[in-house]
N, C-alpha and C. Protein backbone atom coordinates (compact mmCIF):
# COMPACT_ATOMS: atom_id res chain seq x y z
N UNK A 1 -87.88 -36.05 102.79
CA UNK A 1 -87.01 -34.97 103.17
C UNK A 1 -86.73 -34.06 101.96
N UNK A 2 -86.29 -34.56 100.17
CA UNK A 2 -86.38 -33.98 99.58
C UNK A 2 -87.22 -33.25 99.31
N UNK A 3 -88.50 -33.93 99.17
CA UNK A 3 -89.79 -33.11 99.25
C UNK A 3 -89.84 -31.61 99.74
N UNK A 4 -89.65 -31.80 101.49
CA UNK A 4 -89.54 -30.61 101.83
C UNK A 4 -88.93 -28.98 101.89
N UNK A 5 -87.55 -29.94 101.06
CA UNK A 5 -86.45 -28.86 100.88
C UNK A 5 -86.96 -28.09 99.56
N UNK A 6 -87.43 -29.11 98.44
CA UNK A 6 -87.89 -28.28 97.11
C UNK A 6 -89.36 -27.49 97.76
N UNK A 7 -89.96 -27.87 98.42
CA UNK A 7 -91.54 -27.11 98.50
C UNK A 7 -90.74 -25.97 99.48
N UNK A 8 -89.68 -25.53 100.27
CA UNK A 8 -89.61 -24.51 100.78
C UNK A 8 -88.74 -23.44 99.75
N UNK A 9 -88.78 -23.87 98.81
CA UNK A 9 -88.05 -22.92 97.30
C UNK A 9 -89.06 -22.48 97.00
N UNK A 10 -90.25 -22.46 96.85
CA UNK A 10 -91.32 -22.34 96.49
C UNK A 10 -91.85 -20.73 97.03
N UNK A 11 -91.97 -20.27 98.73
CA UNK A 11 -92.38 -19.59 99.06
C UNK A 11 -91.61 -19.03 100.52
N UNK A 12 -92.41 -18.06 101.11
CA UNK A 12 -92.09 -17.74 102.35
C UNK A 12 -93.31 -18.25 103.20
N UNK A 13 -93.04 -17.90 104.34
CA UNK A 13 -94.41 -18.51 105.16
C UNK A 13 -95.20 -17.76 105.35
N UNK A 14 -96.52 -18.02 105.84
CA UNK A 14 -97.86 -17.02 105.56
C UNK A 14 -96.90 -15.58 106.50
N UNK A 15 -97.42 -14.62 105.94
CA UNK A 15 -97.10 -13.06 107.12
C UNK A 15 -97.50 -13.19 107.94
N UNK A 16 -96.94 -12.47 109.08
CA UNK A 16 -97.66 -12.13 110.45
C UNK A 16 -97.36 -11.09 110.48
N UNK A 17 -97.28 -10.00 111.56
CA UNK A 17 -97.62 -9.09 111.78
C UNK A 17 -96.26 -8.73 112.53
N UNK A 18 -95.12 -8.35 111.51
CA UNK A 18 -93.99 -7.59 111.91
C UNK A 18 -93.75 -6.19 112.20
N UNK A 19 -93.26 -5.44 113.52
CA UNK A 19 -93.19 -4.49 113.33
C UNK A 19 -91.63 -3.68 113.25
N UNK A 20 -90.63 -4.81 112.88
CA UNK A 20 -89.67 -3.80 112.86
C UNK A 20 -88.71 -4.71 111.35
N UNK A 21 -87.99 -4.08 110.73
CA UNK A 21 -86.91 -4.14 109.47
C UNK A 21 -86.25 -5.45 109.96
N UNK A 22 -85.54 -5.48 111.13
CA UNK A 22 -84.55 -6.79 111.87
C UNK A 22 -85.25 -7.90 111.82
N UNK A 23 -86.44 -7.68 112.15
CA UNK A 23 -87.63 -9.25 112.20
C UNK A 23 -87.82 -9.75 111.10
N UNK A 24 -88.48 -8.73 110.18
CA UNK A 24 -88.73 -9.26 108.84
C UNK A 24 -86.87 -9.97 108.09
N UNK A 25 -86.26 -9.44 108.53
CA UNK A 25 -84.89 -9.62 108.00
C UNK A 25 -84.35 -11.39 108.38
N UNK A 26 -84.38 -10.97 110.20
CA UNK A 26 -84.23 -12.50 110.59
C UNK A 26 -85.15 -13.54 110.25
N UNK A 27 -86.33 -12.77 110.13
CA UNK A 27 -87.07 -14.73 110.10
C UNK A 27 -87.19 -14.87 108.12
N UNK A 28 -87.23 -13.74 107.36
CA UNK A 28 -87.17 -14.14 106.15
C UNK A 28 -85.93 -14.09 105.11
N UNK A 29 -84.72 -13.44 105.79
CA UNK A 29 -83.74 -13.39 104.86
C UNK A 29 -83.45 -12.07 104.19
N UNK A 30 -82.62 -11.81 103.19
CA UNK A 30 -82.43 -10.89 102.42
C UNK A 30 -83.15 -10.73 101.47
N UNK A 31 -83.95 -9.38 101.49
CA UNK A 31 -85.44 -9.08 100.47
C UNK A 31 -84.78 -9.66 98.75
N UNK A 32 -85.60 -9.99 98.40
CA UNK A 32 -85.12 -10.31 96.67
C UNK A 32 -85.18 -8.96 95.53
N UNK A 33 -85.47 -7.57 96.07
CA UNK A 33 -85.42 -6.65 95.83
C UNK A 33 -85.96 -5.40 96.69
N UNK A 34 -85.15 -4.38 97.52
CA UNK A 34 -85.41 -3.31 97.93
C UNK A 34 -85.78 -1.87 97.39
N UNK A 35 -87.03 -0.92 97.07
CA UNK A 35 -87.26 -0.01 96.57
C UNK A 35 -87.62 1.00 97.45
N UNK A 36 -86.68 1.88 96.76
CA UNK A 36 -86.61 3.45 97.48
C UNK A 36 -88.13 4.45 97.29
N UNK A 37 -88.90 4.79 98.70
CA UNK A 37 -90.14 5.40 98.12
C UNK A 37 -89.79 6.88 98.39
N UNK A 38 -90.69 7.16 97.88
CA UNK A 38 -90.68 9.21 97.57
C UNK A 38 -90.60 10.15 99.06
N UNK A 39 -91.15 9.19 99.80
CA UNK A 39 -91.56 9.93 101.42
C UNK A 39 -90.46 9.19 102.28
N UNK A 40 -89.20 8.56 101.87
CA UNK A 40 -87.86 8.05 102.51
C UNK A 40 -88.19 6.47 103.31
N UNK A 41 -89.28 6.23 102.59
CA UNK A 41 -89.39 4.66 103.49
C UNK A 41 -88.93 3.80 102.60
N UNK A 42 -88.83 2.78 102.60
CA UNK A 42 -88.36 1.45 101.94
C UNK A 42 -88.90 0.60 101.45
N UNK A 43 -89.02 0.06 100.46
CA UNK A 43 -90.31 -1.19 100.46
C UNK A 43 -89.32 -2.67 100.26
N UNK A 44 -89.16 -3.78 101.17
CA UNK A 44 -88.88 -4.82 100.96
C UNK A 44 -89.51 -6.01 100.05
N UNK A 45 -88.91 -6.27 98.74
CA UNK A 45 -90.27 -6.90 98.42
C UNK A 45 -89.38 -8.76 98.18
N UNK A 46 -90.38 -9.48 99.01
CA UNK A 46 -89.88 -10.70 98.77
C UNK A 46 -90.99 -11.93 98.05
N UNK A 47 -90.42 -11.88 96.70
CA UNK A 47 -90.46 -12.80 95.61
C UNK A 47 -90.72 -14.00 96.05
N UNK A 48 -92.24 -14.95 95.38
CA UNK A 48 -91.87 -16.14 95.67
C UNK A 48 -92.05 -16.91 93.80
N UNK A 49 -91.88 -15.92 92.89
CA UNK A 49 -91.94 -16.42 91.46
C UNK A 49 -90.43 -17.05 91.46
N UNK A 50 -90.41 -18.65 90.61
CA UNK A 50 -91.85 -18.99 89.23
C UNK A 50 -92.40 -19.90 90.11
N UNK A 51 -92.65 -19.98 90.65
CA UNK A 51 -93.12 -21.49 91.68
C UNK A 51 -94.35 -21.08 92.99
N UNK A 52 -93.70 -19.95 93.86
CA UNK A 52 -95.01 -19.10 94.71
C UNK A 52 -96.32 -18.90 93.73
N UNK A 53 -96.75 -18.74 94.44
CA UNK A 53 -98.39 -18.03 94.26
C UNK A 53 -98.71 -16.84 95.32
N UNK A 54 -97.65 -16.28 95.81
CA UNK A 54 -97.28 -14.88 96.71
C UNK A 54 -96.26 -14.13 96.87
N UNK A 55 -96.58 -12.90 96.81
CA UNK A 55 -95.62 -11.98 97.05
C UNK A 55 -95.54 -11.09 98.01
N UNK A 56 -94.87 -11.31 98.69
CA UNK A 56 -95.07 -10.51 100.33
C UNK A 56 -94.38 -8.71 100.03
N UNK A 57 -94.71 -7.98 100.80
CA UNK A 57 -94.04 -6.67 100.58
C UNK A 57 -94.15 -5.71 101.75
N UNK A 58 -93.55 -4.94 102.21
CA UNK A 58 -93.20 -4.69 103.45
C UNK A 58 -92.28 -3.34 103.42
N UNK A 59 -93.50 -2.19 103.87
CA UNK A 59 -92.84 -0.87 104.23
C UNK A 59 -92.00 -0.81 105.10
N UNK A 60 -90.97 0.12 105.35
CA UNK A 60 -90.09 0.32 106.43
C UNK A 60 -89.97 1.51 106.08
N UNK A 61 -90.16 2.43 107.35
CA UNK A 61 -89.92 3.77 107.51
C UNK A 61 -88.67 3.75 108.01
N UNK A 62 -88.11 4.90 107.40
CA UNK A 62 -86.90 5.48 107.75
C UNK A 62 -86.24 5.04 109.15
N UNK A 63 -87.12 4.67 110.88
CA UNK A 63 -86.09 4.51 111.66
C UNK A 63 -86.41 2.80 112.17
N UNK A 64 -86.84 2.04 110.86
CA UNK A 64 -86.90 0.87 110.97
C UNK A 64 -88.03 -0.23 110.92
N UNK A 65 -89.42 1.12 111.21
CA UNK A 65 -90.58 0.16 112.11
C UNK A 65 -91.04 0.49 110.49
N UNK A 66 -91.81 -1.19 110.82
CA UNK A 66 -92.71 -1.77 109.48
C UNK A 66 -94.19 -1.00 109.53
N UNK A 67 -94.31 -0.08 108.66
CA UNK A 67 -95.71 0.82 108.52
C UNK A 67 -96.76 -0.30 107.73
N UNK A 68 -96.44 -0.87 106.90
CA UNK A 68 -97.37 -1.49 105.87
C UNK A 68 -96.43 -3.21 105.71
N UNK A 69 -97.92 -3.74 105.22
CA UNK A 69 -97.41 -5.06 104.95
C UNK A 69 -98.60 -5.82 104.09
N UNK A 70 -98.53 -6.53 102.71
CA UNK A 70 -99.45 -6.83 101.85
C UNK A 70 -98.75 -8.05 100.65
N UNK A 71 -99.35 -8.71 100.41
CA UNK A 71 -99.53 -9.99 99.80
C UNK A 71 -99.42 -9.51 98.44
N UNK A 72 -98.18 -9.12 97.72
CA UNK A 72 -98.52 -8.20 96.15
C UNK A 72 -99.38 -8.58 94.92
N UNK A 73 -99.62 -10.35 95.50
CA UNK A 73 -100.42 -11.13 94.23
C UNK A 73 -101.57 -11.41 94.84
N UNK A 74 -102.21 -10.66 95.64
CA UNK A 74 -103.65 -10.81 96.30
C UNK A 74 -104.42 -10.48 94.97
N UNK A 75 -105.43 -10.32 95.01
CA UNK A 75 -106.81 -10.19 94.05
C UNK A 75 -106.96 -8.83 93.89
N UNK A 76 -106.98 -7.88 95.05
CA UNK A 76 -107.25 -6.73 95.37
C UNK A 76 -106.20 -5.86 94.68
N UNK A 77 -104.69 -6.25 94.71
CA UNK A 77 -103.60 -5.65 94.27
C UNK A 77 -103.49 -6.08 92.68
N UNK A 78 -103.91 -7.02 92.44
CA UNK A 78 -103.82 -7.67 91.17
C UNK A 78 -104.87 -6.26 90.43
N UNK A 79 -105.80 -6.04 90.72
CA UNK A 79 -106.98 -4.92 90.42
C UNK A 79 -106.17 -3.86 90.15
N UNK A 80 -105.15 -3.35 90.91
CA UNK A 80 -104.49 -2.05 90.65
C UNK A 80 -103.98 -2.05 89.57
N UNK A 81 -103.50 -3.19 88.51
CA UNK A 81 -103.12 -3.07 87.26
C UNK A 81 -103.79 -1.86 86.21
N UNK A 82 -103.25 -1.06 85.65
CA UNK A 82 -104.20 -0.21 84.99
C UNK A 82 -103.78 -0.35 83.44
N UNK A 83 -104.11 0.15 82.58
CA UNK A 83 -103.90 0.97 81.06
C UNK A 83 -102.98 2.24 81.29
N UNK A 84 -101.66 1.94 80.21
CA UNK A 84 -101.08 2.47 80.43
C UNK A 84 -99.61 2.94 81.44
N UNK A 85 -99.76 1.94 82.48
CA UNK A 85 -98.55 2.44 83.44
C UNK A 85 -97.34 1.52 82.73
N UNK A 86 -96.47 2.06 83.65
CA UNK A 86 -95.06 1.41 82.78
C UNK A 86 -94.58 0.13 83.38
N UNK A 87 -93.84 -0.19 82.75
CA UNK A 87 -92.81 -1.60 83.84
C UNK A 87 -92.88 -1.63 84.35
N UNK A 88 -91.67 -0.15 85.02
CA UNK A 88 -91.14 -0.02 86.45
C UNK A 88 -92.71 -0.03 87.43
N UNK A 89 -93.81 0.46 87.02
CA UNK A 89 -94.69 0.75 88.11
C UNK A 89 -95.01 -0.56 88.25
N UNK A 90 -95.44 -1.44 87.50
CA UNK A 90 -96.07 -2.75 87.30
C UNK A 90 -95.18 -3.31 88.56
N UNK A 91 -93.54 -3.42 88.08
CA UNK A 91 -92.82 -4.41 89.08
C UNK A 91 -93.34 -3.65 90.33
N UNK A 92 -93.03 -2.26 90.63
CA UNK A 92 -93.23 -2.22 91.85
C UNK A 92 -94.63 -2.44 92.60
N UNK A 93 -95.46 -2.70 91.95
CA UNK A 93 -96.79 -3.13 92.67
C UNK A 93 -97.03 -4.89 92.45
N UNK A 94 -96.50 -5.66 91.65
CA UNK A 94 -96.61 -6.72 91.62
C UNK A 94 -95.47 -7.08 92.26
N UNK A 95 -94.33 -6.87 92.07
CA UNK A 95 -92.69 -7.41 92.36
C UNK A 95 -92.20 -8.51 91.14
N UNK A 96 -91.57 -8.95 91.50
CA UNK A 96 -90.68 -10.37 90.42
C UNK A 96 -91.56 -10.64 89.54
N UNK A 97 -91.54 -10.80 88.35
CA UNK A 97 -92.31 -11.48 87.34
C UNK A 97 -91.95 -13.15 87.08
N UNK A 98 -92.59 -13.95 86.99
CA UNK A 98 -91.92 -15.54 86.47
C UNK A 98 -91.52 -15.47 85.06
N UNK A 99 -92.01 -15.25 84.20
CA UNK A 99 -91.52 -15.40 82.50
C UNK A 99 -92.10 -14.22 82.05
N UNK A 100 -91.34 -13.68 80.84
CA UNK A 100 -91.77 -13.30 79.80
C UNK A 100 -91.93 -13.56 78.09
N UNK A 101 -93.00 -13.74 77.90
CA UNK A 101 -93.04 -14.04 76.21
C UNK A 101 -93.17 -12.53 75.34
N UNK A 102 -92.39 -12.57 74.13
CA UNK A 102 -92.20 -11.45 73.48
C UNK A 102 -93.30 -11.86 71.94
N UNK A 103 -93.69 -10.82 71.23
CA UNK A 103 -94.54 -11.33 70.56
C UNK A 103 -94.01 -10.41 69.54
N UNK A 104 -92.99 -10.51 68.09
CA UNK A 104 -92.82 -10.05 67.57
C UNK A 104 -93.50 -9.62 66.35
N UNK A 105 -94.87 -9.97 65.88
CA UNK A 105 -94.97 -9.52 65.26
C UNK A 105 -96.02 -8.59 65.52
N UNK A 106 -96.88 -8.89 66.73
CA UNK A 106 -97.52 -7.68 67.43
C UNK A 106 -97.00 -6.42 68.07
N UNK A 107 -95.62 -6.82 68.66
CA UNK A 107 -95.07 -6.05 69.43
C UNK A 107 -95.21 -5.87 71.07
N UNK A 108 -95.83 -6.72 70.93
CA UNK A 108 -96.34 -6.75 72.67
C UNK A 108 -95.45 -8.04 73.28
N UNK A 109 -95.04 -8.12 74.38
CA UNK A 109 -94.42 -8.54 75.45
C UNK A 109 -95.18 -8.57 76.63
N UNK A 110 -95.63 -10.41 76.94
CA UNK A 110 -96.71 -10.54 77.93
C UNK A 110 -95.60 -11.28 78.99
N UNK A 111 -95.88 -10.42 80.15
CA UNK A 111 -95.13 -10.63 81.80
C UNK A 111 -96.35 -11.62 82.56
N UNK A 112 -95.74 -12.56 83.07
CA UNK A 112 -96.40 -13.88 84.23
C UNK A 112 -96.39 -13.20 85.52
N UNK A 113 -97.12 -13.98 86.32
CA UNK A 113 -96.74 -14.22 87.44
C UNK A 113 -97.64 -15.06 87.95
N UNK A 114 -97.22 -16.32 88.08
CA UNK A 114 -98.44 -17.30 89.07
C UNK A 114 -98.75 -16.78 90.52
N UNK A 115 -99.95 -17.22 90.58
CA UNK A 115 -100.82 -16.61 91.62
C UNK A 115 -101.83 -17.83 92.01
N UNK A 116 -102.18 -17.19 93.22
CA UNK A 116 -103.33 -18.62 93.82
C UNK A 116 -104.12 -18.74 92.51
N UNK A 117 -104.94 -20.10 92.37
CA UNK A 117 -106.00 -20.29 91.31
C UNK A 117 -107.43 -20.88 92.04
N UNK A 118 -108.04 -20.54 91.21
CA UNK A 118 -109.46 -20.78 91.83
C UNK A 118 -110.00 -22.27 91.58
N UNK A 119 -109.18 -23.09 91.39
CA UNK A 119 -109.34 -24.81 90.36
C UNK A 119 -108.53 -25.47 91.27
N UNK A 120 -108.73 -26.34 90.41
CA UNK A 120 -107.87 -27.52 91.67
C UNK A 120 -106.63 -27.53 92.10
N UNK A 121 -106.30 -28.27 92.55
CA UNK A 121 -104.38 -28.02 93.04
C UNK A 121 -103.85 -28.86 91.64
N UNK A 122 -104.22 -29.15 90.54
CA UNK A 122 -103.60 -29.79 89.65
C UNK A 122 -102.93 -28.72 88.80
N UNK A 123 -103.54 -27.80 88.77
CA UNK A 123 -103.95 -26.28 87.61
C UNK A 123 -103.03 -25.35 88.26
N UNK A 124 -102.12 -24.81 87.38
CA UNK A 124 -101.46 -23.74 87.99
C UNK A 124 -102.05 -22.11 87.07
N UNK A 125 -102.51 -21.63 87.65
CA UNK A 125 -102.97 -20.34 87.24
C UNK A 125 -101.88 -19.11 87.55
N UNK A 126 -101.83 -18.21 86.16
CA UNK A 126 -101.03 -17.06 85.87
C UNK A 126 -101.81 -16.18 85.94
N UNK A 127 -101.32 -14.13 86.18
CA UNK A 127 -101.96 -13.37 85.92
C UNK A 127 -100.75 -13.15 84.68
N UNK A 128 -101.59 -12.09 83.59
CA UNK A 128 -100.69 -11.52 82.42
C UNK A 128 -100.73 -10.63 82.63
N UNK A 129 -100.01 -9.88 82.61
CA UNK A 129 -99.84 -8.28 81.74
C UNK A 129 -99.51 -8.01 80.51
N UNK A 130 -99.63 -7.49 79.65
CA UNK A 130 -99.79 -7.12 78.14
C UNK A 130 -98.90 -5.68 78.32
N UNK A 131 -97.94 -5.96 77.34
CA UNK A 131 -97.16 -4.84 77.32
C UNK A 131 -96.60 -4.08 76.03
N UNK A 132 -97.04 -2.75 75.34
CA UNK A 132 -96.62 -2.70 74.41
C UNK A 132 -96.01 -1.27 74.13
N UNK A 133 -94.87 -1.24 73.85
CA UNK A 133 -93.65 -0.39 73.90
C UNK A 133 -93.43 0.50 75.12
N UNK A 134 -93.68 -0.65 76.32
CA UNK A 134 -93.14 -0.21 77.76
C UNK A 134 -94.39 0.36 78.20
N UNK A 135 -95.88 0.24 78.19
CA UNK A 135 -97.08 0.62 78.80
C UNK A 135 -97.39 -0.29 78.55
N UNK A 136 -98.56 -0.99 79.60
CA UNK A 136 -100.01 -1.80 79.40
C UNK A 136 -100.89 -1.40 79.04
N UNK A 137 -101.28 -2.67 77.97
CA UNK A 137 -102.50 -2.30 77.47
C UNK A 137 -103.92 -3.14 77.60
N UNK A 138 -103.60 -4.30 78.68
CA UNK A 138 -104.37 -5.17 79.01
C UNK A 138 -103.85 -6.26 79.63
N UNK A 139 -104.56 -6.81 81.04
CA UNK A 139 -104.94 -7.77 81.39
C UNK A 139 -105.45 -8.98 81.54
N UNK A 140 -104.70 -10.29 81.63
CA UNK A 140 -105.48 -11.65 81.63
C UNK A 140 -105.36 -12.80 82.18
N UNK A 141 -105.59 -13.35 82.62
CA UNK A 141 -105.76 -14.60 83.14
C UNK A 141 -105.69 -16.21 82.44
N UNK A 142 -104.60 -17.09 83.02
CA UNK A 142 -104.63 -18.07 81.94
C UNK A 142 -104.76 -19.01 83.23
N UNK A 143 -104.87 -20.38 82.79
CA UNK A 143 -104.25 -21.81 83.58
C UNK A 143 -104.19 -22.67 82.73
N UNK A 144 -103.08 -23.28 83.31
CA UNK A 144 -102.29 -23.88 82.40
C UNK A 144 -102.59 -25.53 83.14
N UNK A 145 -103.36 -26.41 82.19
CA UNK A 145 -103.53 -27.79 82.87
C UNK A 145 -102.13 -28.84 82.82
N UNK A 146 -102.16 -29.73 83.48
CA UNK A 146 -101.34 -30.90 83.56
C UNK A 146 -101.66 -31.52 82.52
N UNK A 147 -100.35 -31.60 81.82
CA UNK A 147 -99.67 -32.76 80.47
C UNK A 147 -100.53 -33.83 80.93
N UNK A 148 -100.03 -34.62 81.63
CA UNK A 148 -100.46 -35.75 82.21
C UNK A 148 -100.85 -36.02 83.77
N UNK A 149 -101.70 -36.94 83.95
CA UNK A 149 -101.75 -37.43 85.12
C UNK A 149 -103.44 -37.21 85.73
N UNK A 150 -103.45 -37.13 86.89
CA UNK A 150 -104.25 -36.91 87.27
C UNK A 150 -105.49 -35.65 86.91
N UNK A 151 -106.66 -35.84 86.74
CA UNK A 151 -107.63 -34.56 86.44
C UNK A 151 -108.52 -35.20 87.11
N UNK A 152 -109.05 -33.70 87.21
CA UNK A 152 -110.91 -34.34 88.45
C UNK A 152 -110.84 -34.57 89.14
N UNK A 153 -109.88 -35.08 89.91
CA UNK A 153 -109.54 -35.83 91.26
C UNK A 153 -109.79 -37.42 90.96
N UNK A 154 -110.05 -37.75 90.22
CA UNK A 154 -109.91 -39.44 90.26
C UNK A 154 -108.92 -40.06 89.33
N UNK A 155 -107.94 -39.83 89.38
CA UNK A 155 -107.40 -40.85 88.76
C UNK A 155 -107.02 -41.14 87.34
N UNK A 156 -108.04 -40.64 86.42
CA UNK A 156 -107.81 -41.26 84.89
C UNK A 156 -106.60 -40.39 84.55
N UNK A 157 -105.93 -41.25 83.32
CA UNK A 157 -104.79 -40.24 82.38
C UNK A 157 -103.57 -40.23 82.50
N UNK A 158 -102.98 -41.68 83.80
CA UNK A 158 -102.17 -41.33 84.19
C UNK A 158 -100.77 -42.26 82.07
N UNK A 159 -100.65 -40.98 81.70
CA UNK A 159 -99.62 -41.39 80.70
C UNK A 159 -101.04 -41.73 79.49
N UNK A 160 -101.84 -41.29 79.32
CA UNK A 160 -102.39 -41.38 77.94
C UNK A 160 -103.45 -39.99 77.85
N UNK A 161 -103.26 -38.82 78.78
CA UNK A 161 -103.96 -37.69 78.68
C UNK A 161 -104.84 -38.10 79.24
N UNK A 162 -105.63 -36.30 79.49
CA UNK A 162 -106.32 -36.51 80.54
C UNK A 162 -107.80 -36.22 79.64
N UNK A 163 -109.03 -36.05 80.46
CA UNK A 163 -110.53 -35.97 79.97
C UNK A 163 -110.67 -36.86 78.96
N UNK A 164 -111.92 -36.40 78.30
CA UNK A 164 -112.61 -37.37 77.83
C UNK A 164 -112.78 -38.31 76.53
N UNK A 165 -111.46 -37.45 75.81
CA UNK A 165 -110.78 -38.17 74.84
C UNK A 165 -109.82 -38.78 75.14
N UNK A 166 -109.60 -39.83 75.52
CA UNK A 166 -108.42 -41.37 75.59
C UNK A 166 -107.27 -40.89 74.61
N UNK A 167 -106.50 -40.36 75.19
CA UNK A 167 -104.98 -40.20 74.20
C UNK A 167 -104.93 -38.78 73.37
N UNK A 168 -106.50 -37.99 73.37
CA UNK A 168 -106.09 -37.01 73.23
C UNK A 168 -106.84 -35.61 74.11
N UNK A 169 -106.58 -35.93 75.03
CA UNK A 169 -106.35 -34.75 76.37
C UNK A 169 -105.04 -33.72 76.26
N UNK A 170 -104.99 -33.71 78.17
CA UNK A 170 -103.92 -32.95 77.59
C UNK A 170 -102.88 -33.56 77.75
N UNK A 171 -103.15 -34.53 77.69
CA UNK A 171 -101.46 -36.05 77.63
C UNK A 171 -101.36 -35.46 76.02
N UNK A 172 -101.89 -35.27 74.87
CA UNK A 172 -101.42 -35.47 73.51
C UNK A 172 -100.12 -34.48 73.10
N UNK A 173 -99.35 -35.25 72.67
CA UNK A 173 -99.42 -36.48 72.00
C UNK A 173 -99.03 -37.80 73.12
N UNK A 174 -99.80 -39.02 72.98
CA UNK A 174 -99.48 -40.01 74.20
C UNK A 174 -98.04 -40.20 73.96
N UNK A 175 -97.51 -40.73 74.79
CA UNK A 175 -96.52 -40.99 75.11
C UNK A 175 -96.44 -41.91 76.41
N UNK A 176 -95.38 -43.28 76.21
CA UNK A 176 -95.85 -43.89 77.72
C UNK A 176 -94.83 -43.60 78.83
N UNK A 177 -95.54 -43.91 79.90
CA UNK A 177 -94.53 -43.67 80.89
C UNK A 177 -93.30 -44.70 81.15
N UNK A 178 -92.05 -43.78 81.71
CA UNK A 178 -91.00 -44.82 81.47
C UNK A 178 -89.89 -45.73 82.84
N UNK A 179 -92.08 -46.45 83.16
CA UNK A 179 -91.74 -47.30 84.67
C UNK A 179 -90.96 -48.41 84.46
């Protein structure tokens, strides 16, 4: 039962195909940020960072009905990242960021956001943005493996790291577990 309550912190449920502001409202809640667009529609955008791997987002025209609806951490949207745009544009095409690391002696400030990964379910994969004095200046991709436990799908590592060095994977430094 716990289980289920933490894995629904995690995300919203796949989209379907809403066409009015009240629907999206009742079955998902209060957006985690609303943005005002230039042509008077709305964009609902609901966050599933640091833990999702989606970001749902959802036009509303002025007398309610849902024009658009898109996944903000798809592959395709992830592409729209460019050179040069600012924050504000970034959030509004990605939405919520999970962390930021500041890099003081470069000056750059790199923004997260986990996203599906192309690896196993052990691997949690980030997109970056690179940010330096409020423009991007590049794009990247990380994943970040499990300390301990399981890799490959079989089994080895559980509490002495994982692959093919015994104790120094990515368990190092070992440490035992405290069954």
């Amino acid at each position: 039962m716990l289980a289920l309550a933490i894995a629904g912190c995690a995300g919203y449920p796949e989209a379907r195909g809403f066409t009015h502001e009240k629907e999206v409202i009742a079955t998902l809640g209060q957006p985690t940020r609303v943005w005002h667009n230039d042509d008077g529609s709305r964009t609902l955008e609901y966050a599933t960072q640091p833990n999702g791997s989606r970001g749902w987002m959802y036009t509303v025209a002025a007398d309610g009905r849902v024009t658009h609806q898109h996944d903000a951490l798809s592959d395709a949207n992830l592409a729209r990242v460019e050179k040069g745009m600012s924050v504000e544009q970034v959030q509004r095409l990605l939405g919520q960021h999970r962390s930021i690391q500041r890099f003081a002696l470069s000056g750059e400030e790199v923004w997260d956001w986990t996203i599906a990964g192309d690896y196993s379910r052990y691997e949690v994969t980030r997109f970056n943005v690179h940010f330096i004095n409020g423009k991007v200046v590049r794009t990247s991709r990380s994943v970040e493996y499990p300390r301990d436990g399981v890799m490959f799908n079989f089994g080895i590592g559980h509490g002495h790291g994982s692959g093919a060095f015994w104790g120094l994977g990515w368990g190092w430094p070992w440490r035992p577990h405290a069954w």
